[in-house]
Protein backbone atom coordinates (compact mmCIF):
# COMPACT_ATOMS: atom_id res chain seq x y z
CA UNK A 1 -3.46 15.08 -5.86
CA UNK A 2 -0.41 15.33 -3.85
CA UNK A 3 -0.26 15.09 -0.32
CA UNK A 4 1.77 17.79 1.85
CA UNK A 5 4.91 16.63 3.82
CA UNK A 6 2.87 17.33 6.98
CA UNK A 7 -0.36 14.91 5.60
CA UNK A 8 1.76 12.53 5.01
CA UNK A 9 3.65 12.21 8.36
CA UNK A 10 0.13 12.53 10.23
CA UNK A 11 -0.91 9.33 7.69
CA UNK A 12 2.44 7.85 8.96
CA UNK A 13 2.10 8.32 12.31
CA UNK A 14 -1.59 7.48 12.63
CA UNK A 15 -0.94 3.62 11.20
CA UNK A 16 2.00 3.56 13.63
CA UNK A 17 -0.45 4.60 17.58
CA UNK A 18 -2.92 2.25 15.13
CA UNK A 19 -0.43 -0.67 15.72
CA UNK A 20 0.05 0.50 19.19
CA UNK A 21 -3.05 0.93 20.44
CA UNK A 22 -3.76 -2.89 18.73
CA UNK A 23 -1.07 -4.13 21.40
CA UNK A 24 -2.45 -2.07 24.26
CA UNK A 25 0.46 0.32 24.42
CA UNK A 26 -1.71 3.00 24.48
CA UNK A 27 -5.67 4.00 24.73
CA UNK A 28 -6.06 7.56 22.34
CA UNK A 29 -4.22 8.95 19.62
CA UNK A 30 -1.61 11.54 20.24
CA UNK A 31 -2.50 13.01 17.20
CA UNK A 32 -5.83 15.41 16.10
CA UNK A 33 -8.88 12.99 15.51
CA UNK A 34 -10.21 13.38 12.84
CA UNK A 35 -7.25 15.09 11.07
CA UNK A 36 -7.52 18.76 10.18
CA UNK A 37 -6.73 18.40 6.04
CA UNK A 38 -9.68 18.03 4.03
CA UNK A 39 -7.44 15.50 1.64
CA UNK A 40 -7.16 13.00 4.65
CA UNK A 41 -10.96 12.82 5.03
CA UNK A 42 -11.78 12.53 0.97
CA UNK A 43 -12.24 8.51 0.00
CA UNK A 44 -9.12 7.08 -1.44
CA UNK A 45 -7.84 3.46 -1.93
CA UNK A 46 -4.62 3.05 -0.27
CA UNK A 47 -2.12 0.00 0.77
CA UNK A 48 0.10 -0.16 3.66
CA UNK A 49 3.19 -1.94 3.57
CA UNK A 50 5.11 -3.14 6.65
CA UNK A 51 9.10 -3.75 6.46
CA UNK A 52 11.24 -5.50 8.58
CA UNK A 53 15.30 -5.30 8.26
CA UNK A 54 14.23 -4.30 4.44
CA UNK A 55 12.09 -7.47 3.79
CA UNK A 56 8.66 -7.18 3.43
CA UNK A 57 6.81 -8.13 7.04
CA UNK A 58 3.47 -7.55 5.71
CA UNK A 59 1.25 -5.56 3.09
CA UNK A 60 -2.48 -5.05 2.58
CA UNK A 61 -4.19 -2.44 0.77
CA UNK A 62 -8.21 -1.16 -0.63
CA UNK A 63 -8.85 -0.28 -3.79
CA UNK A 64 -12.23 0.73 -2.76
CA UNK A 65 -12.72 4.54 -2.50
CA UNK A 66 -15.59 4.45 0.01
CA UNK A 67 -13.84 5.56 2.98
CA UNK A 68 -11.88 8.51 4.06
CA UNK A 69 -8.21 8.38 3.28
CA UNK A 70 -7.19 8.16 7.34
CA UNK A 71 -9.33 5.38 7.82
CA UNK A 72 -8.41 3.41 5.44
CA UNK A 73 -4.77 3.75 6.51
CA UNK A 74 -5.84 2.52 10.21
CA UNK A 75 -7.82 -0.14 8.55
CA UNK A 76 -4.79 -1.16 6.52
CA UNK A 77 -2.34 -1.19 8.88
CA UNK A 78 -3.98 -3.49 11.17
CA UNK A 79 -5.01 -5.47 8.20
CA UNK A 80 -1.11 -5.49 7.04
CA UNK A 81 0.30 -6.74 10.87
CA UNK A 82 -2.23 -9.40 11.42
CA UNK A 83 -4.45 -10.35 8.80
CA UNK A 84 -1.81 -10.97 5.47
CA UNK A 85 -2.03 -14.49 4.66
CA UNK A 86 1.31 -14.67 3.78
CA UNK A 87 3.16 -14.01 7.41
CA UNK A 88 1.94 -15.07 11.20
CA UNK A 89 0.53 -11.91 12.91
CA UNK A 90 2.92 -8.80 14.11
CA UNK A 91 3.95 -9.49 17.54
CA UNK A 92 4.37 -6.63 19.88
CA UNK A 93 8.16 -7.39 20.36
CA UNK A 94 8.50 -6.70 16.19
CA UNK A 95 6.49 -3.19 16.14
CA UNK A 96 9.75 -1.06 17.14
CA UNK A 97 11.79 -2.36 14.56
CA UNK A 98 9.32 -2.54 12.07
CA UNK A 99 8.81 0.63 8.98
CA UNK A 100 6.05 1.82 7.88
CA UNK A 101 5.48 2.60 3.75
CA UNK A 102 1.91 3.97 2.78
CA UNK A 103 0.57 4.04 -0.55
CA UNK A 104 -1.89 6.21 -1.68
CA UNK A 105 -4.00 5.59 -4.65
CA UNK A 106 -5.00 6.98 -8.23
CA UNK A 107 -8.63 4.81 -9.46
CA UNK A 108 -7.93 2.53 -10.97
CA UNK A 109 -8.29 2.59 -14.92
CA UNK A 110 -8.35 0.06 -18.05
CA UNK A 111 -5.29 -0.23 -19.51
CA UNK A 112 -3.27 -2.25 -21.76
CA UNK A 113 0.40 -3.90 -21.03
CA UNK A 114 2.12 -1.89 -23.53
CA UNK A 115 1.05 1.17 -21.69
CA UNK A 116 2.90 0.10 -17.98
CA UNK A 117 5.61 2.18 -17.27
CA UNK A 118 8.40 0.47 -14.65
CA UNK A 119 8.45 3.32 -11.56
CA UNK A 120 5.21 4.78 -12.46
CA UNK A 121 1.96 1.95 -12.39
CA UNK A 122 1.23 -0.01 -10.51
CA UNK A 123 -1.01 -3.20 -11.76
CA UNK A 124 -3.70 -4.70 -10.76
CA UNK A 125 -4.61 -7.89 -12.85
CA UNK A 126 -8.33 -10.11 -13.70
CA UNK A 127 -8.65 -13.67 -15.41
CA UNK A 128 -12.02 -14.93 -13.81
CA UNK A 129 -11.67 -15.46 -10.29
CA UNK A 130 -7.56 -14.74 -10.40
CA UNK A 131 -6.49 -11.61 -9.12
CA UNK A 132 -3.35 -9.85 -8.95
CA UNK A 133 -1.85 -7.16 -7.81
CA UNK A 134 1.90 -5.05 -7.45
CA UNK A 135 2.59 -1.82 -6.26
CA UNK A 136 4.31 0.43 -8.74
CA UNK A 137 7.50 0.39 -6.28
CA UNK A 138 8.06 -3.16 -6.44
CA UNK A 139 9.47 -3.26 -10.26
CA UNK A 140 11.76 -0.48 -9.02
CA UNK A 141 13.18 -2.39 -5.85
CA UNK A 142 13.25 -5.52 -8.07
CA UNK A 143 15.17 -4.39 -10.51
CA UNK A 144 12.27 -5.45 -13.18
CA UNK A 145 11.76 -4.66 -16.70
CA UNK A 146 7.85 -4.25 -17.85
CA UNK A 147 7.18 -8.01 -18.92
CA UNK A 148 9.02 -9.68 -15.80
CA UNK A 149 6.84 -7.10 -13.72
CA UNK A 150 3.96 -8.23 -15.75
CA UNK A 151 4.58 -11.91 -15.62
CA UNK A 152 4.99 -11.54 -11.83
CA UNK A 153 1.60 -9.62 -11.61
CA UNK A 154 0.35 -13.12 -13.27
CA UNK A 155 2.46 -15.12 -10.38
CA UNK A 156 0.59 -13.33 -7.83
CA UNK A 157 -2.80 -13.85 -9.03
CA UNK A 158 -1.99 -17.28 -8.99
CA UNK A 159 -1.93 -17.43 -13.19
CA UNK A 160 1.22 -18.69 -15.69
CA UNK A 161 3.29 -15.82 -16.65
CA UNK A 162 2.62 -14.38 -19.36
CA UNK A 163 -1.27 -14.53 -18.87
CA UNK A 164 -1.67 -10.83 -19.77
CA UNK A 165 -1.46 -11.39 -23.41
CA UNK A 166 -3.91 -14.17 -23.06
CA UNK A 167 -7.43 -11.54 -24.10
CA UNK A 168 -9.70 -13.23 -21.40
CA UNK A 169 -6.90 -11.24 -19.16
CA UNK A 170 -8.18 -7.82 -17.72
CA UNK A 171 -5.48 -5.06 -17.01
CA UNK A 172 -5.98 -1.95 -14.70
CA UNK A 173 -3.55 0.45 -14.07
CA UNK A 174 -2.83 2.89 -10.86
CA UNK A 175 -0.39 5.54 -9.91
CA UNK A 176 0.52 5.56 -6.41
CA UNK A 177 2.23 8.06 -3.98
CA UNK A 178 4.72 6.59 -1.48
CA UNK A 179 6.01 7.57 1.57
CA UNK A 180 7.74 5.87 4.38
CA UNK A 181 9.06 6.35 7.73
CA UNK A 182 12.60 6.41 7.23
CA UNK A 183 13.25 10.84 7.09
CA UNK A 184 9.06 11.57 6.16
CA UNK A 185 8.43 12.05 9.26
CA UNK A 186 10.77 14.32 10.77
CA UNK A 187 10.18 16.28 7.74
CA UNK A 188 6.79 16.88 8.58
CA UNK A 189 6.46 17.46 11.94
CA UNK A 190 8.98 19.34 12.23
């Protein structure tokens, strides 16, 4: 399911007033709440990624398909600026310069490493109580080839590379649609 050029900007600018109202720069949404689409309100996993100068500022997403889409893109977002173990929380003076790129979920399905295509899966990896997980986009930005994307999959969970040939190793795949800030939004609200 594809989302329209106007979903997607309301999904855009929704984490953005998220972030705001989190800093107390303002107290309701400027935007309809609930949204109007049906597609916003069906349960979907998503991630949201945060970006600062190009460099990745902070990124948390759900699998989980239990909530409705908008929801989990608020929950995300605030999740992604102060809650990623990996950077201190957003401060306020950051939010302006910071872009916003949402990912939007297929379910996630068994697969097998020969089956990854670079641009077009994303990976989620199990060995026990390791887990991994990159977005499709990353092999793209990285410049990656399937095994280095694979091996870093392993990295992240925290494994050796080369852990998903190992058959205790459980591989899911995901599609994902992405859209940022940079031109999506403009687009659709215009």
């Amino acid at each position: 399911m594809s989302l329209s050029p106007e979903e997607r900007a309301y999904l855009l600018q929704l984490a953005r007033e998220t972030l705001e109202r989190a800093f107390g720069w303002r107290k309701d949404y400027s935007l309809p709440y609930p949204p109007p689409w049906e597609a916003l309100r069906e349960p979907r996993g998503a991630f949201v990624t945060l970006k600062k100068g190009g460099k990745l500022r902070g990124c948390i997403g759900s699998f989980e398909a239990t909530s409705p889409l908008y929801r989990v893109v608020e929950e995300m977002a605030q999740a992604a600026a102060f809650n990623d173990p990996r950077f201190p929380p957003l401060a306020p003076e950051e939010l302006e310069r910071v872009e916003i790129e949402i990912s939007v979920l297929s379910p996630l399905r068994p697969g097998r490493p020969e089956e990854v295509e670079v641009g077009r899966h994303g990976v989620y990896l199990v060995q026990g109580v390791f887990r991994g997980v990159l977005l499709p986009q990353v092999a793209v930005e990285q410049g990656w080839d399937r095994e280095t994307f694979l091996d870093h999959v392993c990295l992240k969970a925290g494994l050796p590379p080369r852990c998903w040939q190992d058959p205790r190793t459980e591989v899911y795949l995901f599609t994902a649609e992405v859209f940022e800030e940079k031109g999506e939004l403009e687009r659709g609200l215009a």
